[in-house]
Protein backbone atom coordinates (compact mmCIF):
# COMPACT_ATOMS: atom_id res chain seq x y z
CA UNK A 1 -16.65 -4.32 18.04
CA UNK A 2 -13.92 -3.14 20.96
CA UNK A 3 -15.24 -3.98 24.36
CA UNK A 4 -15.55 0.26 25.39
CA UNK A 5 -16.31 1.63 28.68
CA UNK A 6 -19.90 2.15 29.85
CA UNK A 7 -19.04 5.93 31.30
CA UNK A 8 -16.04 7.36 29.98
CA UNK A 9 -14.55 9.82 32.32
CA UNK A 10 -11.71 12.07 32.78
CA UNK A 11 -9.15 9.34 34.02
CA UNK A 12 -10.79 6.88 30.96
CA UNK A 13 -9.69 9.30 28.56
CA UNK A 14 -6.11 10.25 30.04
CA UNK A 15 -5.48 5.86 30.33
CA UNK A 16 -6.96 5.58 26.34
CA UNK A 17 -3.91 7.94 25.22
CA UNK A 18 -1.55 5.06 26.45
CA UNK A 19 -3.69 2.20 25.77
CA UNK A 20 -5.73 1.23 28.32
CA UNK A 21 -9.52 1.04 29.33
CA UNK A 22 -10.50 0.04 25.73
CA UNK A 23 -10.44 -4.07 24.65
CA UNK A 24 -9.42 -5.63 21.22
CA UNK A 25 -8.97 -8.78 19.99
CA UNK A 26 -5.81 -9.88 18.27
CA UNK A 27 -7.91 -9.86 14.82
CA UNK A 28 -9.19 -6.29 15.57
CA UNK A 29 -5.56 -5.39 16.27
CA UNK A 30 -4.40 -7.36 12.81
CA UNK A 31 -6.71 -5.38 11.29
CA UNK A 32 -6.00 -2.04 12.23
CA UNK A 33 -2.36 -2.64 11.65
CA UNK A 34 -3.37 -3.73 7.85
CA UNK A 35 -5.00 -0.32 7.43
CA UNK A 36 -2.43 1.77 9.16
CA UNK A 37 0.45 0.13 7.03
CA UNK A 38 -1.17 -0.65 3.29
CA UNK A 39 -1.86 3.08 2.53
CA UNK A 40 -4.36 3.55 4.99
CA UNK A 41 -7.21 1.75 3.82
CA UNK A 42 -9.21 -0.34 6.08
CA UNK A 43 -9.97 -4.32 4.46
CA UNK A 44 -11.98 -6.45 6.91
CA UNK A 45 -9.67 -9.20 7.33
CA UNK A 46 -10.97 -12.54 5.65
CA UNK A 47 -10.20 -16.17 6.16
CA UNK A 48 -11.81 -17.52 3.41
CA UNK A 49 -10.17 -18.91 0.72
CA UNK A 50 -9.92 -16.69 -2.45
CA UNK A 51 -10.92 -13.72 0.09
CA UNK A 52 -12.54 -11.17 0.93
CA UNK A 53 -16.87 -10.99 -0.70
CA UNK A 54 -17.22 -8.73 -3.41
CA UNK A 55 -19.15 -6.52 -0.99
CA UNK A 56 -16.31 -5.65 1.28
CA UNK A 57 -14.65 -2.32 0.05
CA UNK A 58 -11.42 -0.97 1.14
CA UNK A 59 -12.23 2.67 2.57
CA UNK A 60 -9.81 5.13 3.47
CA UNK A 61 -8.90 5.63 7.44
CA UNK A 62 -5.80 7.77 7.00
CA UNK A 63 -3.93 9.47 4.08
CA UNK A 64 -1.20 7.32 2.36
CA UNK A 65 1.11 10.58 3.60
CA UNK A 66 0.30 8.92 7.25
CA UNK A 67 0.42 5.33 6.84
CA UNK A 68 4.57 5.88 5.10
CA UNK A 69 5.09 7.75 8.41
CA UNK A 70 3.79 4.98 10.42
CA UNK A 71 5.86 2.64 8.57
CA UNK A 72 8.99 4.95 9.04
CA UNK A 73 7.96 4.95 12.75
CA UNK A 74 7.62 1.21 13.00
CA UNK A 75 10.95 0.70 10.99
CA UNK A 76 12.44 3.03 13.21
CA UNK A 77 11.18 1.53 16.76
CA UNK A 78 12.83 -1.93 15.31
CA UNK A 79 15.92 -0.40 14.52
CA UNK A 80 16.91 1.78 17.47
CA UNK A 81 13.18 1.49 19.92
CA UNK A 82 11.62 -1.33 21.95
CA UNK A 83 11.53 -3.34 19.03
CA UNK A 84 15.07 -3.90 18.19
CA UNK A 85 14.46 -8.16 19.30
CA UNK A 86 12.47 -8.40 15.89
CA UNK A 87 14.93 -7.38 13.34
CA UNK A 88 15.52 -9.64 10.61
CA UNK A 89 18.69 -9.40 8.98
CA UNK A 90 17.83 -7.51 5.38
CA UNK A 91 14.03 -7.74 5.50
CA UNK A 92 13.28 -4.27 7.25
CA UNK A 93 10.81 -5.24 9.43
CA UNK A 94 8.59 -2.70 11.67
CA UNK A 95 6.61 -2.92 15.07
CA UNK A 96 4.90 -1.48 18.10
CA UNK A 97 5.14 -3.22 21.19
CA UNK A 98 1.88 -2.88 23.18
CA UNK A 99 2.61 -4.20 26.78
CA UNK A 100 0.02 -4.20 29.33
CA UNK A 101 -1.36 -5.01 32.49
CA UNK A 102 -4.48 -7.02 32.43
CA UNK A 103 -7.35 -5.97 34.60
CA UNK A 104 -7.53 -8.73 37.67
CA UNK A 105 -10.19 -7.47 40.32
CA UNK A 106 -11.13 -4.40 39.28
CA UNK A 107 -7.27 -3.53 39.20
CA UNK A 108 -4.67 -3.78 36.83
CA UNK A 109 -2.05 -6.27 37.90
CA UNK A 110 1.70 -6.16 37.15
CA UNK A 111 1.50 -9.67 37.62
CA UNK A 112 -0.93 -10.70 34.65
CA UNK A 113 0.59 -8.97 31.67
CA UNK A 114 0.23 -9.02 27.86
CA UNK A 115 3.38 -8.66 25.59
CA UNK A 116 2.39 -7.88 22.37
CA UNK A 117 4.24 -7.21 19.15
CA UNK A 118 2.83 -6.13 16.38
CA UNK A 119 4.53 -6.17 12.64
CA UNK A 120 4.67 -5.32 9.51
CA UNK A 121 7.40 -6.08 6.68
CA UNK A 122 9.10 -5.54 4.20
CA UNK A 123 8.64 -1.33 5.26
CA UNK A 124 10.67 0.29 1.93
CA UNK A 125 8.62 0.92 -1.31
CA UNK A 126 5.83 2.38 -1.90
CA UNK A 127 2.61 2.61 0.21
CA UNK A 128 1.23 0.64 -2.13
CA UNK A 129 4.05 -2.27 -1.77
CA UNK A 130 2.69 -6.01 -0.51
CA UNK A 131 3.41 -6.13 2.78
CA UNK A 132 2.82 -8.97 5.29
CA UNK A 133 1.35 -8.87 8.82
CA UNK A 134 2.80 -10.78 11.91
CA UNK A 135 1.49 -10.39 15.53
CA UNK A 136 2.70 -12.08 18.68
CA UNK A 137 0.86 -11.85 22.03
CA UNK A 138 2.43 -13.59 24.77
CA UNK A 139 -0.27 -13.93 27.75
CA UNK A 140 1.03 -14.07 31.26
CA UNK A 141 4.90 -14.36 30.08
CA UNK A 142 7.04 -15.85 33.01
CA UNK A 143 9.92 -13.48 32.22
CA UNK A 144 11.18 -10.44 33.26
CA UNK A 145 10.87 -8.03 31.59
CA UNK A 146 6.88 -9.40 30.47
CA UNK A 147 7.27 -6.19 27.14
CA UNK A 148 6.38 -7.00 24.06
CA UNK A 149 9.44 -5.88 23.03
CA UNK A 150 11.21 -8.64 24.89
CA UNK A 151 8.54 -11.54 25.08
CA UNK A 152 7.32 -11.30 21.40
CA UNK A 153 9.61 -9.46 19.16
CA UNK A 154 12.02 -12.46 18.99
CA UNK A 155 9.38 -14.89 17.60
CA UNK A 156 8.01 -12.12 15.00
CA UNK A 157 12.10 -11.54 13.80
CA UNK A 158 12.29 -15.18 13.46
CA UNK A 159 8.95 -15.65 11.64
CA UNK A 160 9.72 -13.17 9.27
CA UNK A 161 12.73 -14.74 8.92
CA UNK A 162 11.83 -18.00 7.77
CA UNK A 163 8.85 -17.22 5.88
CA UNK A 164 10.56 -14.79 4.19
CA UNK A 165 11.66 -16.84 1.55
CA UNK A 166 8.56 -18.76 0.50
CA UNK A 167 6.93 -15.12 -0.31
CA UNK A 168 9.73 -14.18 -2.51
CA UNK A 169 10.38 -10.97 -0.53
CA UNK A 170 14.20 -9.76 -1.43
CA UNK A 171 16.97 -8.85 0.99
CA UNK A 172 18.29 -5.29 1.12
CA UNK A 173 21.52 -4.32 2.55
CA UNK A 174 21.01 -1.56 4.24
CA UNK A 175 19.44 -1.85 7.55
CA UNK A 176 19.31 1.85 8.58
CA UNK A 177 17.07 3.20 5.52
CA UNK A 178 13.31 3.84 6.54
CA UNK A 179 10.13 3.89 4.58
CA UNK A 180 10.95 6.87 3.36
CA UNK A 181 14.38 6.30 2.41
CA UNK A 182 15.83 8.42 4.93
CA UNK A 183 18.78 7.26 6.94
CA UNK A 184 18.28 6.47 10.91
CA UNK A 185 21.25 7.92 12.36
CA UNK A 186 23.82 5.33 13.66
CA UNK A 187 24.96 4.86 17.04
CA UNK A 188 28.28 6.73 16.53
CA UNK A 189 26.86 9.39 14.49
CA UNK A 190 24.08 10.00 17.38
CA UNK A 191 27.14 10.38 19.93
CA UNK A 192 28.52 13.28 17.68
């Protein structure tokens, strides 16, 4: 379960709608992504071999309308967002960063920060398409800046990159279609 606050007040809310005062692990995380991206059915996450019980029943979290427009969104933030470091050349790959400042003292510190990147790929096809997971979290980066987006996309682009071929996943051409098969504008065509 997500480590939650004991009294939730006014400024707990207002900090949940950006992502902070609530605690996950990176398997919680994994597994949230899985349902937000597979059609929007929740799987508990399993790392047994042949996997999950025959008690564990995919339910629905969101409609498979929502998960392809998280996908879009995902392909979208790696084409043209904060996510742009984790592209891999033909394999349209999606992500959220999910920087943060960790809680040192009763504060959050700029200092100690998380630089998370979360991924899915390959985004095109239907909801129902096999799609593969990859999540970075780089703890206390000694960079600037300590994002996600600049810390942890690189290693997901490069993962996806080299494991890309070992799950038989095909290179496409064209890197501006989304999930849905609409086209992300261009650069020049955004100037216009």
């Amino acid at each position: 379960r997500p480590i939650v606050p004991r009294e939730w007040s006014d400024t707990t809310l207002a900090s949940l709608s950006f992502g902070y005062g609530i605690s996950i692990t990176p398997v919680q995380m994994a597994a949230a992504m899985g349902a937000l991206t597979n059609g929007g059915r929740y799987v508990p996450l399993s790392l047994r071999k042949g996997g999950l019980p025959r008690t564990a029943e995919p339910r629905r979290v969101v409609s498979e309308q929502t998960s392809l427009t998280l996908l879009d969104l995902m392909r979208r933030n790696v084409v043209r967002g904060s996510g742009t470091r984790a592209d891999a050349p033909g394999l349209r790959v999606g992500g959220k960063t999910g920087s943060a400042n960790k809680l040192v003292g009763g504060r959050y510190s700029p200092a100690a920060a998380l630089g998370p990147f979360a991924a899915v790929f390959p985004t095109d096809g239907p909801v129902t398409a096999r799609r593969y997971s990859i999540l970075i979290l780089m703890d206390e980066p000694q960079t600037y800046p300590k994002t996600g987006g600049f810390v942890a996309a690189p290693a997901v682009g490069r993962i996806a990159d080299r494991i890309a071929p070992f799950l038989n996943i095909p290179r496409r051409g064209d890197r501006w279609a989304t999930a849905t098969g609409e086209k992300i504008p261009q650069p020049d065509e955004v100037a216009q």
